[in-house]
C-alpha atoms as a PDB file:
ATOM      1  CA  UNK A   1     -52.640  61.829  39.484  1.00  0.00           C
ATOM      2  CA  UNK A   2     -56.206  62.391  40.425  1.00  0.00           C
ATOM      3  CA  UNK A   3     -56.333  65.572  38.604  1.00  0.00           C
ATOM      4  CA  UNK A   4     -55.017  64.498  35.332  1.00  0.00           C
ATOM      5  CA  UNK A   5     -57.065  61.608  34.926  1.00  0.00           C
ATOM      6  CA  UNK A   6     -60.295  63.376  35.889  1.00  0.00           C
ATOM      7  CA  UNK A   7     -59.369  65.448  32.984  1.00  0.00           C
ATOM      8  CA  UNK A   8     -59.008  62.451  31.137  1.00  0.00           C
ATOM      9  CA  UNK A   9     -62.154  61.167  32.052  1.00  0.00           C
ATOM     10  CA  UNK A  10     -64.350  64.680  31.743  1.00  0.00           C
ATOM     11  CA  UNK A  11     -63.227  63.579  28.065  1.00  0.00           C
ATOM     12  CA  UNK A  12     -59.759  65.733  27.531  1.00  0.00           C
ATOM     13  CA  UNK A  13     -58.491  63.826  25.364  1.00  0.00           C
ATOM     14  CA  UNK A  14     -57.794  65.220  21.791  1.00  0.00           C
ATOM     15  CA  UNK A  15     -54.849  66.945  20.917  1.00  0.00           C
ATOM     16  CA  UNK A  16     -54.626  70.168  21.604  1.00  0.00           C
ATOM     17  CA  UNK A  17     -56.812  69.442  24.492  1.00  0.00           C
ATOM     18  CA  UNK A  18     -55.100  72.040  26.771  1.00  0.00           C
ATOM     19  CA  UNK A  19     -55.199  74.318  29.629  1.00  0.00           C
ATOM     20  CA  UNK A  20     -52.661  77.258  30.428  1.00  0.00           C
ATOM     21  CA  UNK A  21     -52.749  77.064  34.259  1.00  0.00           C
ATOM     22  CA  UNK A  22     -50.126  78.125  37.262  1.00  0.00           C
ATOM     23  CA  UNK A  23     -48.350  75.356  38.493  1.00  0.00           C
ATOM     24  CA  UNK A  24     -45.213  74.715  40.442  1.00  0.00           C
ATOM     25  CA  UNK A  25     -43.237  71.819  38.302  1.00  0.00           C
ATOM     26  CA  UNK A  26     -41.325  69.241  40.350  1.00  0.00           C
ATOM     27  CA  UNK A  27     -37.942  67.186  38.270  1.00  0.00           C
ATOM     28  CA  UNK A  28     -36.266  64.649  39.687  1.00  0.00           C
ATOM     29  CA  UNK A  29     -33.109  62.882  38.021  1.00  0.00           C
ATOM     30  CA  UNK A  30     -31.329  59.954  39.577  1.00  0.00           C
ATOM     31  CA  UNK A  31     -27.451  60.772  40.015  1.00  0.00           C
ATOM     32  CA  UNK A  32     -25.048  57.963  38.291  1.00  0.00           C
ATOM     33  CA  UNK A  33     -27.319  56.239  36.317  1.00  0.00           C
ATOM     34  CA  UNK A  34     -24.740  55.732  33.428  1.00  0.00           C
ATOM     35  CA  UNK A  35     -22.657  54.226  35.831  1.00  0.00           C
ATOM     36  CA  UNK A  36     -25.153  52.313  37.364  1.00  0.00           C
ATOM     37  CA  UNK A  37     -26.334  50.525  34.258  1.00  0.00           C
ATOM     38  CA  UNK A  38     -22.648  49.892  33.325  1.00  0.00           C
ATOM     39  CA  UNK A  39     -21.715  48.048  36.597  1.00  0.00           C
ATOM     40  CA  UNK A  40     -25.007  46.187  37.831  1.00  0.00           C
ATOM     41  CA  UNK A  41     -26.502  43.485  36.397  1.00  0.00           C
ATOM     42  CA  UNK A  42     -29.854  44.091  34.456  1.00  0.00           C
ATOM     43  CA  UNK A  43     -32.533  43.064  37.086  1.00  0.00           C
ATOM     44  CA  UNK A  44     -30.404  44.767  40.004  1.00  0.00           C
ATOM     45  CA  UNK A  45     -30.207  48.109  38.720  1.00  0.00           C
ATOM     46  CA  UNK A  46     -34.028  47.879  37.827  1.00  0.00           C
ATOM     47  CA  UNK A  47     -34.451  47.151  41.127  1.00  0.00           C
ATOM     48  CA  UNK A  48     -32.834  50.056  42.040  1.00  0.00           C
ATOM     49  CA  UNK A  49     -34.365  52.212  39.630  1.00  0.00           C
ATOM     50  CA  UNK A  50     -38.284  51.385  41.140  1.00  0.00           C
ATOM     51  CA  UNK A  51     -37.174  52.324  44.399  1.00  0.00           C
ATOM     52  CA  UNK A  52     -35.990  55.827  43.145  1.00  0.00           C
ATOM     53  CA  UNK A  53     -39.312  56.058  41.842  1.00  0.00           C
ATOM     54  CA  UNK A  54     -41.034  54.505  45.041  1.00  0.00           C
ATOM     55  CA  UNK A  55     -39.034  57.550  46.837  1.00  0.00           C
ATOM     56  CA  UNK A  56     -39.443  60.682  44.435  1.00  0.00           C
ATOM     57  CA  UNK A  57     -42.370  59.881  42.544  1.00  0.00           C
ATOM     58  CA  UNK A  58     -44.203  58.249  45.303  1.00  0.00           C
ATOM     59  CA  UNK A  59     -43.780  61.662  47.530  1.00  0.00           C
ATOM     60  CA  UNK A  60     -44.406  63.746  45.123  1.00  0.00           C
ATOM     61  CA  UNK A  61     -48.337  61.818  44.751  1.00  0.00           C
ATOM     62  CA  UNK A  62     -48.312  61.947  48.600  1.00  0.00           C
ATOM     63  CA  UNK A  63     -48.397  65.502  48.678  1.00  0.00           C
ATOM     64  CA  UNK A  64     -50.928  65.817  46.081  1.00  0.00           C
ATOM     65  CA  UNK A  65     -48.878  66.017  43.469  1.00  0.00           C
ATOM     66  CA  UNK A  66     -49.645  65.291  39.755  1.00  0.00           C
ATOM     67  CA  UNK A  67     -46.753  62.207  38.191  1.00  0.00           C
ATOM     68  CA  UNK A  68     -47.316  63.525  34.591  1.00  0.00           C
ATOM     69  CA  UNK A  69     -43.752  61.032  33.223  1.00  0.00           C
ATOM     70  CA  UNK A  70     -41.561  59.088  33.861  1.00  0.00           C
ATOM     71  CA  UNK A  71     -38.803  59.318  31.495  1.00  0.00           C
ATOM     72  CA  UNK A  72     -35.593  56.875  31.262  1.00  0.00           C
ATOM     73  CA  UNK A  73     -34.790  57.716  35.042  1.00  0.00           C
ATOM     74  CA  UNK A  74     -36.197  61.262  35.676  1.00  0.00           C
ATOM     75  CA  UNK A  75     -40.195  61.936  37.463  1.00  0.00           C
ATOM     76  CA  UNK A  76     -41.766  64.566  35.922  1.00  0.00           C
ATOM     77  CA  UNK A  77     -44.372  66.191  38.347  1.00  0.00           C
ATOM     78  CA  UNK A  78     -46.557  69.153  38.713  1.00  0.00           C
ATOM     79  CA  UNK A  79     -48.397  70.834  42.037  1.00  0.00           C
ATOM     80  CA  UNK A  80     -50.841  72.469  40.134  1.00  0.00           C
ATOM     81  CA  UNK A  81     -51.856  76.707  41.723  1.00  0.00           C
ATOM     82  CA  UNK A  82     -55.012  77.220  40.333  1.00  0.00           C
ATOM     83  CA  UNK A  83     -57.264  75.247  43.159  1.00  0.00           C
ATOM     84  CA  UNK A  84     -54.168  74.750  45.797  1.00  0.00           C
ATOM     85  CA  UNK A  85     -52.995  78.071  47.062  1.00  0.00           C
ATOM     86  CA  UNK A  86     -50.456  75.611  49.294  1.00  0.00           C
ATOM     87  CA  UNK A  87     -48.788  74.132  45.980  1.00  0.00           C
ATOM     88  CA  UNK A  88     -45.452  75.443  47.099  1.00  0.00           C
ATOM     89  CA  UNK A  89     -45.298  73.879  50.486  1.00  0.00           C
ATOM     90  CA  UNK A  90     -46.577  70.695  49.153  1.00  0.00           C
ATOM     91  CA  UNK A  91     -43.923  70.799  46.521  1.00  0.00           C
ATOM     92  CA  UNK A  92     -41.261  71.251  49.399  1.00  0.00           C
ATOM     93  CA  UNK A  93     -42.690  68.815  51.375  1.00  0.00           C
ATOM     94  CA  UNK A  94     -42.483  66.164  48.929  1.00  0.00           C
ATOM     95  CA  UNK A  95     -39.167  67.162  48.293  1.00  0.00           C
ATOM     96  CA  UNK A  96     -38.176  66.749  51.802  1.00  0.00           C
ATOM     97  CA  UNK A  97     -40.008  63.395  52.014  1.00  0.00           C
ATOM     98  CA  UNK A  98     -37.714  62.380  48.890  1.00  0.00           C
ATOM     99  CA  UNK A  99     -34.531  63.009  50.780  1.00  0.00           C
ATOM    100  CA  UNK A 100     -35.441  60.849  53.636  1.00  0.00           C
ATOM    101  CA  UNK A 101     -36.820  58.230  51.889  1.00  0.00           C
ATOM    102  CA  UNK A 102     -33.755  57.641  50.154  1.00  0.00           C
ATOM    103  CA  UNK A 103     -31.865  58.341  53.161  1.00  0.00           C
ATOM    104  CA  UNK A 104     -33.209  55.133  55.023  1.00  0.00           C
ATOM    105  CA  UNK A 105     -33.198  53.614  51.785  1.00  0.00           C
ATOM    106  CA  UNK A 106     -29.258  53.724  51.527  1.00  0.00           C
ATOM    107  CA  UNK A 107     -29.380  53.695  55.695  1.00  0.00           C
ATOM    108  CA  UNK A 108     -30.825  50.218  55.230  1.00  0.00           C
ATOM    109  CA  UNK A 109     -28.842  48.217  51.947  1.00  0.00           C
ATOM    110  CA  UNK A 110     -25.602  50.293  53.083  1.00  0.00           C
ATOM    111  CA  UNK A 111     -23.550  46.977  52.390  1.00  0.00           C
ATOM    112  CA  UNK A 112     -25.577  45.357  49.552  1.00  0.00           C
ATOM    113  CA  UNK A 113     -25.202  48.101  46.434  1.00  0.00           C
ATOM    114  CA  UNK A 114     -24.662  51.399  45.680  1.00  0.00           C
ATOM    115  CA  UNK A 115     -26.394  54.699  47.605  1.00  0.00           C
ATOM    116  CA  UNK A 116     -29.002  55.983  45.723  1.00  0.00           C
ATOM    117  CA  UNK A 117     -28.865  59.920  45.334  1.00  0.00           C
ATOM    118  CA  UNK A 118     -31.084  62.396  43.212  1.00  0.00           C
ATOM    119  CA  UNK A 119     -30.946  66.026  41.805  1.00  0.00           C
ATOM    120  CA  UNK A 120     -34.159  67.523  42.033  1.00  0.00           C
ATOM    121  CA  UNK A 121     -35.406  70.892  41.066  1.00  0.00           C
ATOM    122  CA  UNK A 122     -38.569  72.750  41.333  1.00  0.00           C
ATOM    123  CA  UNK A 123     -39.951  75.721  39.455  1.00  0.00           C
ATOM    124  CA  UNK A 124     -43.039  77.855  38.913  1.00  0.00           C
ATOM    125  CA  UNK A 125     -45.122  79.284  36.244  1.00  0.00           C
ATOM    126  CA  UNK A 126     -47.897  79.137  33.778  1.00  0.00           C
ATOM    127  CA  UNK A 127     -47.204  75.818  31.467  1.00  0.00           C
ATOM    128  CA  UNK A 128     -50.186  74.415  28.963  1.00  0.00           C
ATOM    129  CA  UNK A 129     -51.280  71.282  30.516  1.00  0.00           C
ATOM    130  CA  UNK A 130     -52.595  69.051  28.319  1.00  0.00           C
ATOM    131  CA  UNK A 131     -52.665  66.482  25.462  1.00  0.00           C
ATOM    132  CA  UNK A 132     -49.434  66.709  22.943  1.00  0.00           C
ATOM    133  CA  UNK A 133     -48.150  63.826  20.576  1.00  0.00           C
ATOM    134  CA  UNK A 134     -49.687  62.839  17.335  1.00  0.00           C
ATOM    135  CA  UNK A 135     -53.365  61.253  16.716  1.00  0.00           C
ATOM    136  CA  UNK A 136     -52.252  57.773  17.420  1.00  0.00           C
ATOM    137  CA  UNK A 137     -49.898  58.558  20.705  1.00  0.00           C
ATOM    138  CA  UNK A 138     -50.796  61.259  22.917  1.00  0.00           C
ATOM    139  CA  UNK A 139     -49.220  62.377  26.074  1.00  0.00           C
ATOM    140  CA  UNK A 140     -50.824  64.118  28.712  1.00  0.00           C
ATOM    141  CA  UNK A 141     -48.472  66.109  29.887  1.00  0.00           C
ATOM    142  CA  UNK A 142     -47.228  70.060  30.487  1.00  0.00           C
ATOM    143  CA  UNK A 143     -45.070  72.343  27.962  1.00  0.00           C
ATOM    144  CA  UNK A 144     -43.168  75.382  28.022  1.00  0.00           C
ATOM    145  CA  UNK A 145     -40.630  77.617  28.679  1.00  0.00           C
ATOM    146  CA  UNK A 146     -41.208  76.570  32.614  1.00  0.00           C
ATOM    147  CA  UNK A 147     -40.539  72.916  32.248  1.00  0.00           C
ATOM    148  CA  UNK A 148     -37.218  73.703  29.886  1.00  0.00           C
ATOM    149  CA  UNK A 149     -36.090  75.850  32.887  1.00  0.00           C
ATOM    150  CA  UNK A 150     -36.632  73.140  35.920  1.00  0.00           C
ATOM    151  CA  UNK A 151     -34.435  71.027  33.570  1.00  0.00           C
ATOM    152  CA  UNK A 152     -31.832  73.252  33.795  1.00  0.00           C
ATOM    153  CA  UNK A 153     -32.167  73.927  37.395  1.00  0.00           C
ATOM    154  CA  UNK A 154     -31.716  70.065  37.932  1.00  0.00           C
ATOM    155  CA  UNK A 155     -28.453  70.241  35.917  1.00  0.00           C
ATOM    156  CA  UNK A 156     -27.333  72.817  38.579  1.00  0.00           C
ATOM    157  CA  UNK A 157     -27.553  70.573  40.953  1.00  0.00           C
ATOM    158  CA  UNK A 158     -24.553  68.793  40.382  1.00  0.00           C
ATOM    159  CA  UNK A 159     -22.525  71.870  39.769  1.00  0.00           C
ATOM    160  CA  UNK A 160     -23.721  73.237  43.061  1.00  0.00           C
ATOM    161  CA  UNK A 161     -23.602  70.424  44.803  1.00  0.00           C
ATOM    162  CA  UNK A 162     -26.894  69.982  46.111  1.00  0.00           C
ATOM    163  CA  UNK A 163     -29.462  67.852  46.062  1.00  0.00           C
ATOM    164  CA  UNK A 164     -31.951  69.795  45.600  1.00  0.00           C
ATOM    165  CA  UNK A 165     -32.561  73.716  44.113  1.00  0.00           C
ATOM    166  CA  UNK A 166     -35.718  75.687  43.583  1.00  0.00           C
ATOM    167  CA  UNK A 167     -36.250  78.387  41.474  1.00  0.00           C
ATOM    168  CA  UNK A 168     -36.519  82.470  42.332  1.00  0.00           C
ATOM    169  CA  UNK A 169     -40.170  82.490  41.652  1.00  0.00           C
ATOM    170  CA  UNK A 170     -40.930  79.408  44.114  1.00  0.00           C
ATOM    171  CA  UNK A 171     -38.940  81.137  46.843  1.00  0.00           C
ATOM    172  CA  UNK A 172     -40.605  84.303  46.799  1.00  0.00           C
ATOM    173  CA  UNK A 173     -43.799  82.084  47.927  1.00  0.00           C
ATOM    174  CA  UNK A 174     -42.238  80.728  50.773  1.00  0.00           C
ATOM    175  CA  UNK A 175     -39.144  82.827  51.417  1.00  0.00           C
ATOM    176  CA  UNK A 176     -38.416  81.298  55.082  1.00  0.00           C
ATOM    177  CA  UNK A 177     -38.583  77.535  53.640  1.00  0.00           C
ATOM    178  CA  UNK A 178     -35.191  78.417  50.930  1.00  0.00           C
ATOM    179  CA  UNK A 179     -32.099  80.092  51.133  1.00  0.00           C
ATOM    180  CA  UNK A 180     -30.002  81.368  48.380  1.00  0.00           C
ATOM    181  CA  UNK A 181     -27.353  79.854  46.813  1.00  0.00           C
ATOM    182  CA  UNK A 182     -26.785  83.021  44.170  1.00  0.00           C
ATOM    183  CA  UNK A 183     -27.623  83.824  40.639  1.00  0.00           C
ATOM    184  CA  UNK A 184     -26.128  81.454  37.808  1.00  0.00           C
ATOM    185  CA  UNK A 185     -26.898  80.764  34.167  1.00  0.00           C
ATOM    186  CA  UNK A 186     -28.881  78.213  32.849  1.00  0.00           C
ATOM    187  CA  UNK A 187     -27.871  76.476  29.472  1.00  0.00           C
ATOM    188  CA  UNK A 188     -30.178  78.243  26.538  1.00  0.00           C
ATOM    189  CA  UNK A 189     -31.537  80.972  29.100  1.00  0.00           C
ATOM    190  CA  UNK A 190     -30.390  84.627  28.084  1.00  0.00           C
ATOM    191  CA  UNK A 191     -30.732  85.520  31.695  1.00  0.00           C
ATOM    192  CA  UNK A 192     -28.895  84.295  34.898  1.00  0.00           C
ATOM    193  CA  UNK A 193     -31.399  82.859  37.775  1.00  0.00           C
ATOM    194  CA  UNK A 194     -30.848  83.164  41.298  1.00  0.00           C
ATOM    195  CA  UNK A 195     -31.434  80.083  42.580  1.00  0.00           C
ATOM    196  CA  UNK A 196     -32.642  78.265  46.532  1.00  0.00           C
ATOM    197  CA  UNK A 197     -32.026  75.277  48.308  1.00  0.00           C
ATOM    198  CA  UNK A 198     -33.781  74.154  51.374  1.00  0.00           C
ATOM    199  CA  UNK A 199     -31.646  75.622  54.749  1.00  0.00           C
ATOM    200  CA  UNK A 200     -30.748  72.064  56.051  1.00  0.00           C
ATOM    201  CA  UNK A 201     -28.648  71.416  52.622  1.00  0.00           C
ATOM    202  CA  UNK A 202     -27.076  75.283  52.835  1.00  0.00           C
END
């Protein structure tokens, strides 16, 4: 993302290089991977794979997001708060934009391989943002309790049976763009979260 790399360039790049800013963080897993990999051939389900990305991660940079990873078959994103007082509805947005991408993707190859379908989930708080890794391999990337708790807002996606879920904290932003879908615990989290999904998937 344009942000991260100015960073980069501005000459962020040591480790410990880091900023604590407000950000909302943006996960997106692709459901039935395992399976995926198991049944397709190698070239077909990397085929598949780059058009999940084309569909999450590309939305998420068209609404000004920030693609900090891509790891095994999850997009690790951030809307950053601290110079975009519209992260949230960005963050939505590109969530949106996901869904229908890979809607007329599966609309489109409907006989010619399986659907494509993601879990995403999207959370806000203060993370460090910055350089992590050891001298010869750093990663730019964010930390902190935050990004441990999106990842366990995606898994809830599957248990709930939605698509996609946003945190407490993001819906208090933009109440009328979520609706509740209760309070439920999070593996490692003391507390229980209520979490939101967008009214169209209610």
């Amino acid at each position: 993302g344009s942000g991260t790399g100015l960073r980069v360039l501005q000459g962020r790049i040591r480790r410990g290089d880091e900023d604590r800013i407000p950000a909302v963080v943006w996960m997106a897993d692709l459901r039935g991977s395992t399976s995926m990999q198991e049944r397709l051939e190698r070239g077909r389900y990397l085929e598949l794979l780059n058009e999940f990305f084309e569909s999450t991660a590309g939305s998420a940079l068209d609404a000004g997001g920030e693609v900090l990873q891509i790891i095994g078959d999850a997009v690790l994103a951030i809307f950053p708060m601290d110079q975009d007082p519209d992260a949230a509805r960005r963050a939505i947005a590109a969530a949106r934009a996901a869904l229908a991408r890979l809607g007329e993707y599966n609309t489109a190859h409907a006989a010619d391989g399986p659907r494509l379908a993601m879990a995403l989930a999207l959370h806000l708080g203060e993370v460090n943002y910055g350089n992590i890794g050891v001298p010869g391999r750093l990663d730019f990337t964010v930390t902190g309790p935050v990004v441990n708790e999106v990842s366990r807002i995606e898994g809830l996606c599957k248990q709930l049976g939605r698509p996609v879920l946003a945190s407490g904290g993001l819906a208090a932003l933009v109440p009328e763009e979520l609706v509740s879908m209760g309070s439920h615990a999070l593996r490692g989290v003391a507390r229980t979260v209520e979490v939101f999904t967008l009214p169209e998937l209610a």
